[in-house]
Protein backbone atom coordinates (compact mmCIF):
# COMPACT_ATOMS: atom_id res chain seq x y z
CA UNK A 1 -28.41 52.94 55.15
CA UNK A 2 -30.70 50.02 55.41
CA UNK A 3 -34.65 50.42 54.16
CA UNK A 4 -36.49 48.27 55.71
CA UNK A 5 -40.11 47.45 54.04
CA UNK A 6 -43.34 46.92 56.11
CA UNK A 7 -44.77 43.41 55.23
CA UNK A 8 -48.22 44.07 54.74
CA UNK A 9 -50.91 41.22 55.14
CA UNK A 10 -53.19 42.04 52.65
CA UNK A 11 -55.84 38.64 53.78
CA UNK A 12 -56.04 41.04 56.96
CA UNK A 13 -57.10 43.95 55.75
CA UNK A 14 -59.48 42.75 53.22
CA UNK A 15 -62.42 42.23 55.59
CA UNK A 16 -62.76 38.14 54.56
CA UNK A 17 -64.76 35.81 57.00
CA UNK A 18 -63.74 32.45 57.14
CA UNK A 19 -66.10 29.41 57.27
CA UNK A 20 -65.32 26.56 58.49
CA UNK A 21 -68.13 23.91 58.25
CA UNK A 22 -65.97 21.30 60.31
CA UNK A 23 -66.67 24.32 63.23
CA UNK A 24 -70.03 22.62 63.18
CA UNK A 25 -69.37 19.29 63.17
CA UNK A 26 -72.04 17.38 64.75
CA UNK A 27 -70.60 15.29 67.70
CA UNK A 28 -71.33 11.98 68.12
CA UNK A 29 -70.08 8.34 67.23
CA UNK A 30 -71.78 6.91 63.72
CA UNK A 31 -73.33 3.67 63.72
CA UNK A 32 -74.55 1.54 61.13
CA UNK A 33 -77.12 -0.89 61.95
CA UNK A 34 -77.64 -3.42 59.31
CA UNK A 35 -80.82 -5.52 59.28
CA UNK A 36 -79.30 -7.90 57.11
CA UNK A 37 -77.90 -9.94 60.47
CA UNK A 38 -81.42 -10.44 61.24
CA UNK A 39 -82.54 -12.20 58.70
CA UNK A 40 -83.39 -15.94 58.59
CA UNK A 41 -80.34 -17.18 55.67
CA UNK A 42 -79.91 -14.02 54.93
CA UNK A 43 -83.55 -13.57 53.00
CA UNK A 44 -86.20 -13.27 54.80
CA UNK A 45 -87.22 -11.37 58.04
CA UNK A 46 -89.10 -14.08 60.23
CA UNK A 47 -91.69 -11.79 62.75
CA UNK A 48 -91.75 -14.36 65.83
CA UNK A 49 -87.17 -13.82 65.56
CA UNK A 50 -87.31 -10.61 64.95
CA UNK A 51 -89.49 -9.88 67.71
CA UNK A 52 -87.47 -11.76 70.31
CA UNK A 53 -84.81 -9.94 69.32
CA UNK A 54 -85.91 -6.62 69.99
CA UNK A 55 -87.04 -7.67 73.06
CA UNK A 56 -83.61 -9.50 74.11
CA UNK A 57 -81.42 -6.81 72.56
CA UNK A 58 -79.14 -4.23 74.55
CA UNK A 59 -80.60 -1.30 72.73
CA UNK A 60 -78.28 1.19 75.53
CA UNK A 61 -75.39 0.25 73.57
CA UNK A 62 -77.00 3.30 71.21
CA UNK A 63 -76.75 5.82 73.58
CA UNK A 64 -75.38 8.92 72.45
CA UNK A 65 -74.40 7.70 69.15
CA UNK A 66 -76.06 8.76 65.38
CA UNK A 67 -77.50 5.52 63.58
CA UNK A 68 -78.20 4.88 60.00
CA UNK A 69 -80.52 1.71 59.61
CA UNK A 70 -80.35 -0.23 56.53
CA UNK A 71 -80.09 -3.60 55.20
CA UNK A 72 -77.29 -4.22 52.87
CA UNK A 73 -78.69 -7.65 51.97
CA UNK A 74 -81.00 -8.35 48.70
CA UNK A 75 -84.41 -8.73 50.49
CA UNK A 76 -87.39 -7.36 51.04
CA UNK A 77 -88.07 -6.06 54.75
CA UNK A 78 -91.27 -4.59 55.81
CA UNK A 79 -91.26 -0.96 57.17
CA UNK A 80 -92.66 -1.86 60.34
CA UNK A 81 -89.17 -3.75 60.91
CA UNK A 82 -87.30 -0.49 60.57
CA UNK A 83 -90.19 1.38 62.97
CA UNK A 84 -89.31 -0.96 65.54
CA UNK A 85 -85.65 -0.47 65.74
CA UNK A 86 -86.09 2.90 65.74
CA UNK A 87 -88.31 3.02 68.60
CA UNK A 88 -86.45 0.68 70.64
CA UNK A 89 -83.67 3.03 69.46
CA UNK A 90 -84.57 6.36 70.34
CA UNK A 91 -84.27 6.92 73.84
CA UNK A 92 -80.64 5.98 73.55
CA UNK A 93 -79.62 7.59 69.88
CA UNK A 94 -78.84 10.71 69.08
CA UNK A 95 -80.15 10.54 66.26
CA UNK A 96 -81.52 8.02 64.13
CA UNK A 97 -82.06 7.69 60.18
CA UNK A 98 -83.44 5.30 57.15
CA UNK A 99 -79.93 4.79 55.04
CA UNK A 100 -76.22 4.54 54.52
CA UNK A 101 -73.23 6.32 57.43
CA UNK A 102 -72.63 8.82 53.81
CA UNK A 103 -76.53 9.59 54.10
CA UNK A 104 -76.65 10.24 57.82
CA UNK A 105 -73.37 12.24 57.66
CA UNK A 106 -75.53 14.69 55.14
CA UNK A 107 -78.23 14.27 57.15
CA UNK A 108 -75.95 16.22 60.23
CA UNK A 109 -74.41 18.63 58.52
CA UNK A 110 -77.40 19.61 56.62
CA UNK A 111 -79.21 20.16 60.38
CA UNK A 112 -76.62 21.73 61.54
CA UNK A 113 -76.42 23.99 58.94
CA UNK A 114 -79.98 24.77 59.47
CA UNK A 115 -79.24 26.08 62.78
CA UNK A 116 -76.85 28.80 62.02
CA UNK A 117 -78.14 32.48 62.37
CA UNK A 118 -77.57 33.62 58.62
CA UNK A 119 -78.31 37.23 59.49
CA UNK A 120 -74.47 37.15 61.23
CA UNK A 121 -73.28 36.94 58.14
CA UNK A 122 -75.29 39.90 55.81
CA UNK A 123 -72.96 41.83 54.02
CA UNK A 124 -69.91 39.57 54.68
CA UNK A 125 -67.21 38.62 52.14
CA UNK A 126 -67.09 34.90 53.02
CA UNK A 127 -64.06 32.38 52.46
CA UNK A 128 -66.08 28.75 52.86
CA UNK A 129 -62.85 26.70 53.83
CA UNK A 130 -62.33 23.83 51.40
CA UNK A 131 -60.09 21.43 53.13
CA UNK A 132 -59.21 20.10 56.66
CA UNK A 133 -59.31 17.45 59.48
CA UNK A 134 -62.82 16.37 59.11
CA UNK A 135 -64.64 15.05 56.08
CA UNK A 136 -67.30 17.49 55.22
CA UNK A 137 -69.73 16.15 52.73
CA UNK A 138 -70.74 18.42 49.42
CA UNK A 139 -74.50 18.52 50.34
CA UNK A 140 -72.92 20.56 53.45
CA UNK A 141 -71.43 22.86 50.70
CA UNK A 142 -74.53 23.74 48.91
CA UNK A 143 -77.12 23.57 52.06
CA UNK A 144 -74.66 26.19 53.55
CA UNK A 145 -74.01 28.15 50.25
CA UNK A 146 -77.67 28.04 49.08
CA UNK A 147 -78.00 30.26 52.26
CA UNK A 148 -75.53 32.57 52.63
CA UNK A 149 -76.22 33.77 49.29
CA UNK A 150 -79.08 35.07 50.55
CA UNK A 151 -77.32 37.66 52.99
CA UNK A 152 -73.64 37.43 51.65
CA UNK A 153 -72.03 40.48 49.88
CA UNK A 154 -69.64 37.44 48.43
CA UNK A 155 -69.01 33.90 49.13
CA UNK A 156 -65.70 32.08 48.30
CA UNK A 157 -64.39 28.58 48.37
CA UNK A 158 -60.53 27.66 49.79
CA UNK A 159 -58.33 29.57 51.71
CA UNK A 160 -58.30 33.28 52.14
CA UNK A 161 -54.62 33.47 50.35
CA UNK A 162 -56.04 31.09 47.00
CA UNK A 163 -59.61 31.45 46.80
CA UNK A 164 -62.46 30.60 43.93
CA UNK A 165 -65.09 32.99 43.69
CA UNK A 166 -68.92 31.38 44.26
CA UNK A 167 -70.83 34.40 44.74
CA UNK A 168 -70.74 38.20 44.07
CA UNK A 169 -74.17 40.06 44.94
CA UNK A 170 -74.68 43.05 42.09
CA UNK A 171 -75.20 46.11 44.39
């Protein structure tokens, strides 16, 4: 007489919700504009140039695409640069931002983030998933924890079969 045993998947029955932040991943190519390629040898930002240039400039080549402005180069640039390649920018961009592709990736998390509806979550034993396809940067992490554990009954980090508890709210 064979006994056969009923493989029970305990993840199943214990009521987890899994997060995945790369679910929110804000489409979009990145772009990094660097002002450094418009400076005059590399130090100075000449106004008369400059100007030409964002005149001149194919600024549709930024449509639908997230830019970070910067300048990588040692010199001092005045703001009103940066406010003009953004407004030549915007009716193209996405999005556009003052810093590195690492700060604007943030940057898009963190708003998308902001967008969830947290109240879908109250009460919920959350798994935040920790690894996968797309890079998810740790700001993403704590914008997203910092509110769930206002509505979570518990918050987790991994994989619902090897998990790390975050959060436990004291009923």
């Amino acid at each position: 007489m064979e006994i056969q045993e009923n493989i029970v998947n305990k993840v199943a029955q214990s009521g987890l919700v899994s997060f995945d932040l790369a679910d929110i991943y804000p489409q979009g190519e990145r772009f990094l504009y660097d002002i450094k390629d418009n400076l005059f040898q590399g130090l100075i930002l000449r106004e008369k140039d400059f100007r030409e240039f964002v005149k001149e400039h194919d600024w549709q080549q930024y449509a639908g695409r997230h830019v970070a402005i910067t300048c990588t180069a040692d010199a001092i640039v005045p703001t009103w640069a940066y406010m003009l390649l953004a407004n030549k920018m915007a009716p193209y961009a996405k999005s556009i931002m003052f810093g590195t592709l690492a700060e604007l990736e943030s940057l898009l998390f963190d708003r998308a983030v902001n967008e969830l509806n947290f109240e879908d979550y109250r009460d919920q034993k959350l798994v935040v998933k920790g690894c996968g396809e797309v890079p998810v940067p740790v700001s993403a992490f704590v914008a997203l924890t910092a509110q769930l554990s206002k509505v979570a009954k518990s918050i987790m980090y991994g994989e619902p079969c090897s998990t790390v508890p975050v959060f436990k709210r004291k009923d």
